[in-house]
Every structure is written in C-alpha cells, then in structure tokens.
PDB file of N, CA and C in Angstrom:
ATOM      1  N   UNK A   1      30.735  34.944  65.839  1.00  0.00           N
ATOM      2  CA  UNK A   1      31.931  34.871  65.028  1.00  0.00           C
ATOM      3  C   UNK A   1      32.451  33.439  65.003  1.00  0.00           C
ATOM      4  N   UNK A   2      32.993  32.998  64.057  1.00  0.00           N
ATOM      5  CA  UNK A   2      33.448  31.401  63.890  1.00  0.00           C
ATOM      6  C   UNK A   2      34.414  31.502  64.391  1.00  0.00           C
ATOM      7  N   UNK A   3      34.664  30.513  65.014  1.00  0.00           N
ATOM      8  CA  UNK A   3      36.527  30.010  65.364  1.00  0.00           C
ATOM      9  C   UNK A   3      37.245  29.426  64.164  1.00  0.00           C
ATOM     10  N   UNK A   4      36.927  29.043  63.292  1.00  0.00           N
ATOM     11  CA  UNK A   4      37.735  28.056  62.032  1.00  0.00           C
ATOM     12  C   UNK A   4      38.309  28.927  61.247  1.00  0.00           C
ATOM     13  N   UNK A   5      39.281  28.795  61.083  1.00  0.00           N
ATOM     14  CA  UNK A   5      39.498  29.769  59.638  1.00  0.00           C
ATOM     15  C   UNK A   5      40.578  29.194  58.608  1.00  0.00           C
ATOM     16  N   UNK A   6      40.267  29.553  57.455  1.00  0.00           N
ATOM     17  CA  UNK A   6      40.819  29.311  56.601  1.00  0.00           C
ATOM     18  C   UNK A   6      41.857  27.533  56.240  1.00  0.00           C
ATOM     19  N   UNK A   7      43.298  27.905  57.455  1.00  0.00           N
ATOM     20  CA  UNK A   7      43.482  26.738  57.230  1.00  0.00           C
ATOM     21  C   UNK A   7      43.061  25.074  57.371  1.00  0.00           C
ATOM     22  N   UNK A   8      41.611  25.451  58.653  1.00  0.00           N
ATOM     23  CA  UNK A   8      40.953  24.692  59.301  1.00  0.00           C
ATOM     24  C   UNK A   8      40.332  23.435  58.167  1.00  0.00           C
ATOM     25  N   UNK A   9      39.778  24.498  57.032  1.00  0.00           N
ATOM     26  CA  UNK A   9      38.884  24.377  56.208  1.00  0.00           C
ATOM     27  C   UNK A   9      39.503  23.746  54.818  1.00  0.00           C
ATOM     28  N   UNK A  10      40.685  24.534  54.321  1.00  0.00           N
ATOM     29  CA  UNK A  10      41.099  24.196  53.041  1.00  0.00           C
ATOM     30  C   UNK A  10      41.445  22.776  52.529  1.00  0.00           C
ATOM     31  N   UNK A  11      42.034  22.280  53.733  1.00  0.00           N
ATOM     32  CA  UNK A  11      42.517  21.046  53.079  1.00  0.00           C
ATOM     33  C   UNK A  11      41.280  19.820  53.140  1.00  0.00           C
ATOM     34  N   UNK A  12      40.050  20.366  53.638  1.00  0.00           N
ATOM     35  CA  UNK A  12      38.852  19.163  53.345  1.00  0.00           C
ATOM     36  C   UNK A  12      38.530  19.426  52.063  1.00  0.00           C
ATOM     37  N   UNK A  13      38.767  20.179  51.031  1.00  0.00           N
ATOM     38  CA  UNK A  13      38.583  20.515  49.735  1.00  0.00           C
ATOM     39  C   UNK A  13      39.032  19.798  49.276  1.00  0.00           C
ATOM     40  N   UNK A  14      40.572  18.877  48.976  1.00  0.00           N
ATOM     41  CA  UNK A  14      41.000  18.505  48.240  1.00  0.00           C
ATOM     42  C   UNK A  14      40.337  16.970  47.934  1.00  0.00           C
ATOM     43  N   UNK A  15      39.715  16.399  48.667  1.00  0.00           N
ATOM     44  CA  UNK A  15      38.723  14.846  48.953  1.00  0.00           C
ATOM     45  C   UNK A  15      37.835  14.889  47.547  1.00  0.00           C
ATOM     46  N   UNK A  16      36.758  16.007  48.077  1.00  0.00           N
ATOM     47  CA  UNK A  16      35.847  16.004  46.991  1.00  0.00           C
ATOM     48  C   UNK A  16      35.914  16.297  45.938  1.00  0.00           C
ATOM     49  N   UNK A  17      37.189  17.024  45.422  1.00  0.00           N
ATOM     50  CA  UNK A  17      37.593  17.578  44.111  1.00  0.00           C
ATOM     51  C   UNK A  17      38.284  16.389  43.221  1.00  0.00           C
ATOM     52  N   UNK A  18      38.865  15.358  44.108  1.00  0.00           N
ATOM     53  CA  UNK A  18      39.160  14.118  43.718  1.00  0.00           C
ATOM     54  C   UNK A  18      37.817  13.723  43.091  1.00  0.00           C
ATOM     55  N   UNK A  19      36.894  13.318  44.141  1.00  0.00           N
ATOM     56  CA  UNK A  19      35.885  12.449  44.142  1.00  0.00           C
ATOM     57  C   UNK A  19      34.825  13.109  43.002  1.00  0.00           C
ATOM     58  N   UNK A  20      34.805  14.373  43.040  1.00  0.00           N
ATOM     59  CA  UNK A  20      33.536  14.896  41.910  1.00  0.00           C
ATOM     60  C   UNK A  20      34.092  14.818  40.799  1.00  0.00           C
ATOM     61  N   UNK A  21      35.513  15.045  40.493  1.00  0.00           N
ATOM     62  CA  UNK A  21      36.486  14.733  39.286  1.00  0.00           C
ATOM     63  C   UNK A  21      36.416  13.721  38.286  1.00  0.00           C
ATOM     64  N   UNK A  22      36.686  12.801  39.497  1.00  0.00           N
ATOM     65  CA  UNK A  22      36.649  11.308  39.017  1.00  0.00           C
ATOM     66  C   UNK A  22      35.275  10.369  38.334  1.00  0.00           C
ATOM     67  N   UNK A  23      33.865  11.528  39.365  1.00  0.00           N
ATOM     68  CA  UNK A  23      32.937  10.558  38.687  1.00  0.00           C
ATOM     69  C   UNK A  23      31.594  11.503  37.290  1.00  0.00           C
ATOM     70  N   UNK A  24      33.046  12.512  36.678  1.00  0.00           N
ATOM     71  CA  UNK A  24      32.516  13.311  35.770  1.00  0.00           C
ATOM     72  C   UNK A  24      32.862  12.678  34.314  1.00  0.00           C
ATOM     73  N   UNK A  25      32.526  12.641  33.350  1.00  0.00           N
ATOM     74  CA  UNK A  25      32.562  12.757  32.100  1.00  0.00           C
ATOM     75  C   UNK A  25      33.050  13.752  31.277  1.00  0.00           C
ATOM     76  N   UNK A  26      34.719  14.385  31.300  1.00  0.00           N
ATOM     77  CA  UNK A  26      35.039  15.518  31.117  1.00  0.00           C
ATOM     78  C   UNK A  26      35.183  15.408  29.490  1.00  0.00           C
ATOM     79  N   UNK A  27      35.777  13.854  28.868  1.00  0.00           N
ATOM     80  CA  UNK A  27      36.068  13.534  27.449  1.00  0.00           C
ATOM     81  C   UNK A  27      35.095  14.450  26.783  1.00  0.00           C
ATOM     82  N   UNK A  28      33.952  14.630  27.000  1.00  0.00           N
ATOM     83  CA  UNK A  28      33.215  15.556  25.705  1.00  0.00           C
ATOM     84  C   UNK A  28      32.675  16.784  26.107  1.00  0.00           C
ATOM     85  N   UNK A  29      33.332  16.974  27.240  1.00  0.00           N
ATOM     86  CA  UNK A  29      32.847  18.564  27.699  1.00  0.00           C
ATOM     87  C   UNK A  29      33.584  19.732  26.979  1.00  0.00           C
ATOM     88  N   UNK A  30      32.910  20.735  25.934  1.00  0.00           N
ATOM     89  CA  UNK A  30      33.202  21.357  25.272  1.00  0.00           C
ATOM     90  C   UNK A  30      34.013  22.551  25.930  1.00  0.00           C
ATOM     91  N   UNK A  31      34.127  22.881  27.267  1.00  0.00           N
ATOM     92  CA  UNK A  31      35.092  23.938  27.869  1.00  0.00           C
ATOM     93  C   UNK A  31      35.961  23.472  29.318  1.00  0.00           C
ATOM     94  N   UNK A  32      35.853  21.891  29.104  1.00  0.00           N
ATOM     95  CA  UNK A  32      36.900  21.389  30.034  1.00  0.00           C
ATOM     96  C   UNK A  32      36.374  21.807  31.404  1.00  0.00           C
ATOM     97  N   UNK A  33      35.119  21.511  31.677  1.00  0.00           N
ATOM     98  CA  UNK A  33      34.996  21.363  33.119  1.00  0.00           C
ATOM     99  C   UNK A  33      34.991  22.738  33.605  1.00  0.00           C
ATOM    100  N   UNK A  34      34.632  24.244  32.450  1.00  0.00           N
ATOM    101  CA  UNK A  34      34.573  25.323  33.040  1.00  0.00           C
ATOM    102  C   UNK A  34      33.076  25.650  32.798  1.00  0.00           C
ATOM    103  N   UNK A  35      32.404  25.334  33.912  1.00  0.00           N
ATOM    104  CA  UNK A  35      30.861  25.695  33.521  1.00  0.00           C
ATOM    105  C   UNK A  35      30.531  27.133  32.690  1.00  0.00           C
ATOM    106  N   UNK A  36      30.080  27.535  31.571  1.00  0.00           N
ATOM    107  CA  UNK A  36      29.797  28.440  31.032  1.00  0.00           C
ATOM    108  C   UNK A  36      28.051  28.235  31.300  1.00  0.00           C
ATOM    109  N   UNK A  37      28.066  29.627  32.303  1.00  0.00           N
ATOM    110  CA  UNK A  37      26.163  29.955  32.459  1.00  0.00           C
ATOM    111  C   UNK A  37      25.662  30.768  30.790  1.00  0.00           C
ATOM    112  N   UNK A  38      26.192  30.727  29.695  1.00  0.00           N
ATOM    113  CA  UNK A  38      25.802  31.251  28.477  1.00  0.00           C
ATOM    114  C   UNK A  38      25.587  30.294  28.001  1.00  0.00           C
ATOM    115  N   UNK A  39      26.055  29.275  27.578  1.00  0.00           N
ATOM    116  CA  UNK A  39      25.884  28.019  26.906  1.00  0.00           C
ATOM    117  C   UNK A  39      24.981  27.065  27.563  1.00  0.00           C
ATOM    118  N   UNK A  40      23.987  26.833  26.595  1.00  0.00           N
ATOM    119  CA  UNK A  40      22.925  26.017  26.649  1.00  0.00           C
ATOM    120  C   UNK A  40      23.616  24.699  27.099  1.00  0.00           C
ATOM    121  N   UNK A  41      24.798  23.989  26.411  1.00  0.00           N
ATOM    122  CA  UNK A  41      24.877  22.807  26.471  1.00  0.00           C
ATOM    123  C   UNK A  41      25.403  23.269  27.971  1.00  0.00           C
ATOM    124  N   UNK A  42      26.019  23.406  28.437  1.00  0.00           N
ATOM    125  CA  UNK A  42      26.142  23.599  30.155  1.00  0.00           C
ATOM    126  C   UNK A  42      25.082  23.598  30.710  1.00  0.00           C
ATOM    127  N   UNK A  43      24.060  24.449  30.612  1.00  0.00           N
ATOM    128  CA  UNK A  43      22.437  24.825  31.301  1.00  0.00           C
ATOM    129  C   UNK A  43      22.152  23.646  31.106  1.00  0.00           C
ATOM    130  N   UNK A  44      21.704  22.600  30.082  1.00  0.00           N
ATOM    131  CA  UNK A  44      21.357  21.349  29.834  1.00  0.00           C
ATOM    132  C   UNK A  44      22.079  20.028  30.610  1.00  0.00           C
ATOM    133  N   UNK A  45      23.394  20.326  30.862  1.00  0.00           N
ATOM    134  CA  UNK A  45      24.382  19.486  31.016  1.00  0.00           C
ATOM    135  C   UNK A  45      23.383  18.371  32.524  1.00  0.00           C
ATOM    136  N   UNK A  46      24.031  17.365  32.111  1.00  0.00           N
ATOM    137  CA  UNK A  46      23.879  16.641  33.629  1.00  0.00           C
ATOM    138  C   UNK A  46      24.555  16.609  34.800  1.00  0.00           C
ATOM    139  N   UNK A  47      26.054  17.517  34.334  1.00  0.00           N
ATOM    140  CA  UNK A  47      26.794  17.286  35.027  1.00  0.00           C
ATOM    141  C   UNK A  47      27.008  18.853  35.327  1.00  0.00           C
ATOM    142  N   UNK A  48      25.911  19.500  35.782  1.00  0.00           N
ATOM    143  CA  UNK A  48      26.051  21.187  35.794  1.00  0.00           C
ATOM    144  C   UNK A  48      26.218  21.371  37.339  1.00  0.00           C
ATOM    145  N   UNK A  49      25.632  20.535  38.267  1.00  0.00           N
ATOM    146  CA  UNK A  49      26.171  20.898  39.541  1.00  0.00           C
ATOM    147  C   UNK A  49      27.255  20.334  40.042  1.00  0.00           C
ATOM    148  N   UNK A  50      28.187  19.643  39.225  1.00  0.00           N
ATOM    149  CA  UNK A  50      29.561  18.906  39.544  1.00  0.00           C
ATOM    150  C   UNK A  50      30.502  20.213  39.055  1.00  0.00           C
ATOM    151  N   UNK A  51      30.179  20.696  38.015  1.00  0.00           N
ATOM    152  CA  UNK A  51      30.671  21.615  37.231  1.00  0.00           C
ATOM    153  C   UNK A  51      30.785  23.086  38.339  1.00  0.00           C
ATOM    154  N   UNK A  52      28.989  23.367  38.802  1.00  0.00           N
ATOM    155  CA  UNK A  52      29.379  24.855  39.416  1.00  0.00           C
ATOM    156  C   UNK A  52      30.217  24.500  40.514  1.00  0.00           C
ATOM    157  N   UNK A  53      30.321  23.297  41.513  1.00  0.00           N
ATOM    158  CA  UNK A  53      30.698  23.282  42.709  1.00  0.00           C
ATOM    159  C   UNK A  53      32.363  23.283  42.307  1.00  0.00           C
ATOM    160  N   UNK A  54      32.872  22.695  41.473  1.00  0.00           N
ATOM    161  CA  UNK A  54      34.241  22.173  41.087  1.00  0.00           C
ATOM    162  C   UNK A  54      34.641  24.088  40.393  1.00  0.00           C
ATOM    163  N   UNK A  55      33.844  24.724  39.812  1.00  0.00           N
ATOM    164  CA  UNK A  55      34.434  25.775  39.510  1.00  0.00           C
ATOM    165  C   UNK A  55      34.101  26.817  40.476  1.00  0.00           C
ATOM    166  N   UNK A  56      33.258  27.028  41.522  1.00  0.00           N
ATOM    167  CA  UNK A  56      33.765  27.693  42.995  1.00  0.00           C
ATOM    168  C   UNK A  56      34.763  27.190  43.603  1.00  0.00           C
ATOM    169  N   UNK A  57      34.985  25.988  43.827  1.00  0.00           N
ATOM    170  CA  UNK A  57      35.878  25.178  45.037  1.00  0.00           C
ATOM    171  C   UNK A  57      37.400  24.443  44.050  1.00  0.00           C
ATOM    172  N   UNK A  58      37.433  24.898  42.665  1.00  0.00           N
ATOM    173  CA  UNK A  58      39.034  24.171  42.017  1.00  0.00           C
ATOM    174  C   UNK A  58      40.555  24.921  43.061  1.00  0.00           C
ATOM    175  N   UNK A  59      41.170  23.678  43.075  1.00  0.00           N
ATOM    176  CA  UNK A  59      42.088  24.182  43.527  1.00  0.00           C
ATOM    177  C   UNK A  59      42.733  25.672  43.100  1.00  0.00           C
ATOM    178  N   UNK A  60      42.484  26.018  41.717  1.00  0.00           N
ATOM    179  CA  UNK A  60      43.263  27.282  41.580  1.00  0.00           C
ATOM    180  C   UNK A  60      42.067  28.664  42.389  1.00  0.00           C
ATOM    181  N   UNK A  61      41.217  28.444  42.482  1.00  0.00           N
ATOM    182  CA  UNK A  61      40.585  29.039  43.162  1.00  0.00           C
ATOM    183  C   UNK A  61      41.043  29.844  44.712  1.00  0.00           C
ATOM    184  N   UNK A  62      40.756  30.939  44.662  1.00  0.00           N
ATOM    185  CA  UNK A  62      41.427  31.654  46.251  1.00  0.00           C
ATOM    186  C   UNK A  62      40.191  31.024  47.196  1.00  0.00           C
ATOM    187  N   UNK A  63      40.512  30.481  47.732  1.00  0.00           N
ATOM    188  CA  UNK A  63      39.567  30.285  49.076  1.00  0.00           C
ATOM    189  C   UNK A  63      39.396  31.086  50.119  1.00  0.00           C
ATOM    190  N   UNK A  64      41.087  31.208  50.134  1.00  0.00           N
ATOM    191  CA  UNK A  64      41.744  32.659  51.592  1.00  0.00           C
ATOM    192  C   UNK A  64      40.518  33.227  51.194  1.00  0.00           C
ATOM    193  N   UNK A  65      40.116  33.774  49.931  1.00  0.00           N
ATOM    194  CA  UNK A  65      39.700  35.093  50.126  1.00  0.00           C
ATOM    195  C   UNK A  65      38.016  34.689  49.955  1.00  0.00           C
ATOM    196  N   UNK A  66      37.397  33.724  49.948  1.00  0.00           N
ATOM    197  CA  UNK A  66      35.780  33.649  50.422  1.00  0.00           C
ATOM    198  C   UNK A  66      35.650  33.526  52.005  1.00  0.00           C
ATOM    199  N   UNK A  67      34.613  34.243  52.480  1.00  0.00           N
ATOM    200  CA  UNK A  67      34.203  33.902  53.687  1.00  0.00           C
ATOM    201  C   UNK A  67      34.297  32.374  54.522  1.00  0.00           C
ATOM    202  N   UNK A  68      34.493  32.490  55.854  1.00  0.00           N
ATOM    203  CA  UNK A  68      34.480  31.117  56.238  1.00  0.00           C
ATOM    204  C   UNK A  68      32.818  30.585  56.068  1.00  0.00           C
ATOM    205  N   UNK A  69      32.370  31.199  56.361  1.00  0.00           N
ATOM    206  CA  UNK A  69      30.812  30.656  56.234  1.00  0.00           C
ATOM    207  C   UNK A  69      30.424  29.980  54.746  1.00  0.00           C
ATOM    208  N   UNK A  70      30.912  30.900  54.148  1.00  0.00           N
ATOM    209  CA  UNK A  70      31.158  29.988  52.546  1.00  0.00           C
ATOM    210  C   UNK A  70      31.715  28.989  52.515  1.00  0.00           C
ATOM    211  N   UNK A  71      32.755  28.705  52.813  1.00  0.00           N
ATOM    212  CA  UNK A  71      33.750  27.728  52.627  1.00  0.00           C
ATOM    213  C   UNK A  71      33.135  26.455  53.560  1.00  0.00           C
ATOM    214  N   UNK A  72      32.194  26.863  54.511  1.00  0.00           N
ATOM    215  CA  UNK A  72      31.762  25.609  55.094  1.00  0.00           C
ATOM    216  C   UNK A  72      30.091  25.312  54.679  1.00  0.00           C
ATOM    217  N   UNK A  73      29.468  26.229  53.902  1.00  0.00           N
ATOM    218  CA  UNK A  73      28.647  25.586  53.000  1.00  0.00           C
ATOM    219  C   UNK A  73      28.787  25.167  52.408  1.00  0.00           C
ATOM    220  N   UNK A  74      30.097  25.430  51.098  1.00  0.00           N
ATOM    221  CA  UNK A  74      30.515  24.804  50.225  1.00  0.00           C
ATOM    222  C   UNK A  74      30.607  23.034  50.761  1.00  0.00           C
ATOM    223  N   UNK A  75      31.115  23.231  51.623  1.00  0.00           N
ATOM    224  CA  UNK A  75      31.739  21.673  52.482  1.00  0.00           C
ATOM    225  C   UNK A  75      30.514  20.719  52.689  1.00  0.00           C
ATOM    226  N   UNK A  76      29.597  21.740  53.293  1.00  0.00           N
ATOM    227  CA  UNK A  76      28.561  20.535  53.617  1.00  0.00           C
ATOM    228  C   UNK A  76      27.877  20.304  52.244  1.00  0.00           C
ATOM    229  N   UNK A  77      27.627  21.075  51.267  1.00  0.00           N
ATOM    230  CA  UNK A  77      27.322  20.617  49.443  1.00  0.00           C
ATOM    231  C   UNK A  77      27.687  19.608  49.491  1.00  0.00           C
ATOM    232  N   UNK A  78      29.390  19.314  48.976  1.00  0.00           N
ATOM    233  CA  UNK A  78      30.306  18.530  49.289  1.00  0.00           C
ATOM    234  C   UNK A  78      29.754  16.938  49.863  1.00  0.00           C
ATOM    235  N   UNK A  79      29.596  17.177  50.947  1.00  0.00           N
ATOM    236  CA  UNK A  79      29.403  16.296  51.810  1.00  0.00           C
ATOM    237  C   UNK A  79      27.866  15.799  51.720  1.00  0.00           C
ATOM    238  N   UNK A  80      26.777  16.340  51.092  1.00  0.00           N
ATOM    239  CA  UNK A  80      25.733  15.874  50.309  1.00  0.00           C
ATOM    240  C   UNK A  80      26.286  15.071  48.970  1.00  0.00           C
ATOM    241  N   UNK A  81      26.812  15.692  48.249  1.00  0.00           N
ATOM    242  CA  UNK A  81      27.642  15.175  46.931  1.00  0.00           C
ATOM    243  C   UNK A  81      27.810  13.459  47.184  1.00  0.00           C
ATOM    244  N   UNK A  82      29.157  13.084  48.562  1.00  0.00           N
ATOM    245  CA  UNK A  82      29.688  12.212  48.820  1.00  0.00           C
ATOM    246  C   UNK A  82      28.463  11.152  49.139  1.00  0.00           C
ATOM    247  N   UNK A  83      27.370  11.946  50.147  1.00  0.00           N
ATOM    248  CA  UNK A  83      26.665  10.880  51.107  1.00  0.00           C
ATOM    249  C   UNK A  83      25.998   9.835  49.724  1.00  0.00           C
ATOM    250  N   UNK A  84      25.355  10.949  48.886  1.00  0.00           N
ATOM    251  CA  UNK A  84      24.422  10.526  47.420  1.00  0.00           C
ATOM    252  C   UNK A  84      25.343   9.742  46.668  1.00  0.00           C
ATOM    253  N   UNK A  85      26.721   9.620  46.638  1.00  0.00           N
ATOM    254  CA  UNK A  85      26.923   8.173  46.088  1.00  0.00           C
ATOM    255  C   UNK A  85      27.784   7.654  46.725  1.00  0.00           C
ATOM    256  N   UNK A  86      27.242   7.139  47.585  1.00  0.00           N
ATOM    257  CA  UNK A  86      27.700   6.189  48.490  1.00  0.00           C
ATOM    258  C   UNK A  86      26.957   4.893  48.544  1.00  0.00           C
ATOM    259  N   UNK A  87      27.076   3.649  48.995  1.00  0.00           N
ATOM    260  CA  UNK A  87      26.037   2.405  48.626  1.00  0.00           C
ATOM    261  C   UNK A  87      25.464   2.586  49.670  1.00  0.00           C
ATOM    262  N   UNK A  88      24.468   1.640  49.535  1.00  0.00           N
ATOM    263  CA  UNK A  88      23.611   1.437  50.678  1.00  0.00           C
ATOM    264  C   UNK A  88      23.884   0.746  52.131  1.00  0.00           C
ATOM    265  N   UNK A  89      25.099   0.067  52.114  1.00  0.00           N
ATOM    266  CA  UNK A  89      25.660  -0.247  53.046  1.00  0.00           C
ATOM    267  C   UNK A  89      26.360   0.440  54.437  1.00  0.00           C
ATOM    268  N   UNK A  90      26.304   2.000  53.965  1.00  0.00           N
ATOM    269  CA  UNK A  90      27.193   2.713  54.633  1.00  0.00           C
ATOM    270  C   UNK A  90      25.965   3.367  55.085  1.00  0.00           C
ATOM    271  N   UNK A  91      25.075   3.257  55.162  1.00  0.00           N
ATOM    272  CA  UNK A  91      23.991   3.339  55.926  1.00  0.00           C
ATOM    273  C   UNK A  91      24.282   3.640  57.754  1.00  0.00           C
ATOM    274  N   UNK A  92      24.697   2.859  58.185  1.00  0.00           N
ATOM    275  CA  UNK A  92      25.571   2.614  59.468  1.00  0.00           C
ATOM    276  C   UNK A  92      27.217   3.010  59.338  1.00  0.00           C
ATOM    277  N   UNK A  93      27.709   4.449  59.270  1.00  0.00           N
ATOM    278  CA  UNK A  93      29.080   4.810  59.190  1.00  0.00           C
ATOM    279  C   UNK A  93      29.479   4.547  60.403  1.00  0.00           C
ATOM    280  N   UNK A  94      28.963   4.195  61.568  1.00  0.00           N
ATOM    281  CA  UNK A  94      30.176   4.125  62.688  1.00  0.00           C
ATOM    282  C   UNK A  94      31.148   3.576  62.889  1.00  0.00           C
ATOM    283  N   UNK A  95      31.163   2.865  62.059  1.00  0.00           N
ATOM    284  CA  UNK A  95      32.374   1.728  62.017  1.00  0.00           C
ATOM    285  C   UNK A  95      33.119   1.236  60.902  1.00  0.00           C
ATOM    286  N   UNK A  96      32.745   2.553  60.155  1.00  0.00           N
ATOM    287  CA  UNK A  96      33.085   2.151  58.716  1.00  0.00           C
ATOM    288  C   UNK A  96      34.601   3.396  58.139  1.00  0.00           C
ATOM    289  N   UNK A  97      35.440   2.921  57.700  1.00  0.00           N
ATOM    290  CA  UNK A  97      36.597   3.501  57.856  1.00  0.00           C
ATOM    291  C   UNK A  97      37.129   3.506  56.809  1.00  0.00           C
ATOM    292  N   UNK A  98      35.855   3.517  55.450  1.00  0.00           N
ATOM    293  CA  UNK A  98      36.502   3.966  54.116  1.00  0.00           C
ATOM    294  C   UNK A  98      36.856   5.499  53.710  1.00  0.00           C
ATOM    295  N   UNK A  99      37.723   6.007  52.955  1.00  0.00           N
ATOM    296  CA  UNK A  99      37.950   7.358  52.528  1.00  0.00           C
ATOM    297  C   UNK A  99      36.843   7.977  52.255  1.00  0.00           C
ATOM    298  N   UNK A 100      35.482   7.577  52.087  1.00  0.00           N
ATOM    299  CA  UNK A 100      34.581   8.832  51.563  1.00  0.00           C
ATOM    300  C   UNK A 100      34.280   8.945  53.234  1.00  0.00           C
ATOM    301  N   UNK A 101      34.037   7.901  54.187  1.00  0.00           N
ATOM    302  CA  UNK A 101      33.427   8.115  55.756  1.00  0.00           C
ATOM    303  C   UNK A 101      34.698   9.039  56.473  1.00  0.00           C
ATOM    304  N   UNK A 102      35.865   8.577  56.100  1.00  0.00           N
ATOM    305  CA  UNK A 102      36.798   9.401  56.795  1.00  0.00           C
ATOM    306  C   UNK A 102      37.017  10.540  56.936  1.00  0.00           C
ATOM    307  N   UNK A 103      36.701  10.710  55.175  1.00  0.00           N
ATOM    308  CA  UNK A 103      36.826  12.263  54.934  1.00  0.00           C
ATOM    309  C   UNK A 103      35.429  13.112  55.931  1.00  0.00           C
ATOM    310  N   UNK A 104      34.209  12.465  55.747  1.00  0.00           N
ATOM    311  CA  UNK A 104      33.113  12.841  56.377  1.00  0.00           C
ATOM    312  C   UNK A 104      33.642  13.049  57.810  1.00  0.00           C
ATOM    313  N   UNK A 105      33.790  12.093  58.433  1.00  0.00           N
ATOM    314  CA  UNK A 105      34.403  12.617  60.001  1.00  0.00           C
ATOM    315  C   UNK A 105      35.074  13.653  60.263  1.00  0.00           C
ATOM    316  N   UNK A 106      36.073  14.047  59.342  1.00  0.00           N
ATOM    317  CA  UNK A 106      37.057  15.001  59.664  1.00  0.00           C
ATOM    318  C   UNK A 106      36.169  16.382  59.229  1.00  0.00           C
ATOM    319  N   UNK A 107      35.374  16.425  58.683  1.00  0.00           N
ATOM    320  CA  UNK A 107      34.598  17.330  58.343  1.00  0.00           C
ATOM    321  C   UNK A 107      33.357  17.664  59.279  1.00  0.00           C
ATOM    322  N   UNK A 108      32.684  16.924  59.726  1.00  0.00           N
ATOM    323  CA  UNK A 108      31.896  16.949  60.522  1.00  0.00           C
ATOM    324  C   UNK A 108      33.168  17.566  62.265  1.00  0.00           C
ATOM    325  N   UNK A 109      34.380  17.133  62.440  1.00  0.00           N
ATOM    326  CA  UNK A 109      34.733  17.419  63.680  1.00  0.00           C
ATOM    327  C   UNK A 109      35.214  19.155  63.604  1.00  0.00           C
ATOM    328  N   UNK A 110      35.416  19.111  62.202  1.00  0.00           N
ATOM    329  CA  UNK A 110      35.810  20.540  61.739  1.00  0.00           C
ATOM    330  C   UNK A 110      34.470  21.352  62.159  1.00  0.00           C
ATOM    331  N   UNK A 111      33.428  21.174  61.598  1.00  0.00           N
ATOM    332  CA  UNK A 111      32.430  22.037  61.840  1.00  0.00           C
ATOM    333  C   UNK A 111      32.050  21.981  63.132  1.00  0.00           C
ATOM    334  N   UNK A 112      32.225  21.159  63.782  1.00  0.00           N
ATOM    335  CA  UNK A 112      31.474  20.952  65.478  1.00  0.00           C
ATOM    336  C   UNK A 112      32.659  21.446  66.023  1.00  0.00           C
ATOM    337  N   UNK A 113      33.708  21.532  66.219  1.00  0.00           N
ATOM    338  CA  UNK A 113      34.372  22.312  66.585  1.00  0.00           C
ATOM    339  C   UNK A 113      34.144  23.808  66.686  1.00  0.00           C
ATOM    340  N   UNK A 114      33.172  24.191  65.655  1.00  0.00           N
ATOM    341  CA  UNK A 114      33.125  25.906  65.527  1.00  0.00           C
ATOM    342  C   UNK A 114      32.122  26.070  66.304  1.00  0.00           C
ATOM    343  N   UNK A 115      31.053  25.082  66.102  1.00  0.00           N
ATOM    344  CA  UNK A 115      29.595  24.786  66.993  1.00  0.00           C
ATOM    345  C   UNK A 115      29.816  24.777  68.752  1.00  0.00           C
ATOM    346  N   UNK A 116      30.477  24.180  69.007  1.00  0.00           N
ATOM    347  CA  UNK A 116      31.038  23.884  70.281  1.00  0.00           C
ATOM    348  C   UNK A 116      31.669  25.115  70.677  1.00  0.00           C
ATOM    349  N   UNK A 117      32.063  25.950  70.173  1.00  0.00           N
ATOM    350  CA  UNK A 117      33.084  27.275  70.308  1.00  0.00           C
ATOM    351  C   UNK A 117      31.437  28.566  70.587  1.00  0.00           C
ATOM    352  N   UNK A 118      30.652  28.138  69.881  1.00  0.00           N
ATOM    353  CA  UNK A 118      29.795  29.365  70.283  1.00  0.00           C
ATOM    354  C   UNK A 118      28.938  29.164  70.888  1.00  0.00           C
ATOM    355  N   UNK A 119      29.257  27.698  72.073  1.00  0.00           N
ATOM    356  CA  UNK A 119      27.729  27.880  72.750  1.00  0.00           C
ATOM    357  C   UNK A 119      28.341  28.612  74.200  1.00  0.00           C
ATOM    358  N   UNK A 120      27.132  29.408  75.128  1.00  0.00           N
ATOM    359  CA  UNK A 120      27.639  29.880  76.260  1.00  0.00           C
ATOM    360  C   UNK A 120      28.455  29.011  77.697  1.00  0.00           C
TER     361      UNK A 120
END
C-alpha cells in the first residue's frame, strides 16, 4: 500500500502543466488543446502526447478521484516530458537549481518517500 496520497502528489502537477502549455502550439489547434481520439488531425498531430497527458492531468481534472499509482505515473511521464527538453548541460543536476531541476527534486523526494515507506 503507498503512503502518499493525494495531497502529496497534486501540487507537482501544476510545474508541468505550465511547462507542456507553454511549449505547445495551441493558435491552430482546432479543439483548443482537447485531444479528440476521432479526429485524424489529432491522431496526426505532433503535439498528441502533450495533448493526451495535459487532458488526463488539466487542472479541471479530479485527481482526488484517480488512483495514487496513477497519479505517480502520470508524474514520472511528466518528468520524462521535462528531462527531453532540457539542454545538454543539465546533464550533471546536482548542483543545478533551475525550476525544471527543482521541480524534479521535489518529485523524485515525493516518490522515494513512498519507496522508503515499504521497505521491511
């Protein structure tokens, strides 16, 4: 059973919803950033996994009510999302104390926290 719940989790959401937001192309998206799986131009889109992750994880979205185990896959997605555009410099995060590494830390202590909770 996890130790984290809910509030542990929610507020690392709000980082990447910034960050996947910001580096989308919404000006000509024909349903505003609501992925439609019927529409070809979505299926085609380039921006279809910014789209499904942002329409599981939008703020109006209930989180309360997905599993924690969800909510921390979702996170580590997320946190693939961030690592892939990041420069090459951040190669070495230990010492690096920009908002995409920060957010990563607090996320990573979130999950090792639950890790740490279930060993004997």
């Amino acid at each position: 059973m996890s130790s984290l719940e809910y509030k542990d989790l929610a507020p690392l959401f709000d980082f990447p919803r910034k960050r996947i937001l910001q580096s989308m192309d919404v000006y000509h998206c024909p349903h505003a950033v609501f992925y439609n799986q019927r529409d070809e131009r979505c299926i085609t889109c380039h921006q279809g996994e910014e789209c499904l992750w942002m329409n599981r994880n939008d703020a109006l979205i209930a989180l309360e009510e997905k599993p924690i185990d969800e909510l921390k896959q979702q996170l580590l997605i997320a946190v693939d999302y961030i690592d892939a555009n990041l420069t090459p410099h951040h190669l070495s995060r230990r010492d690096c104390d920009c908002d995409n590494c920060h957010w990563r830390n607090r996320v990573q202590q979130a999950l090792n926290k639950d890790i740490n909770t279930l060993k004997p």
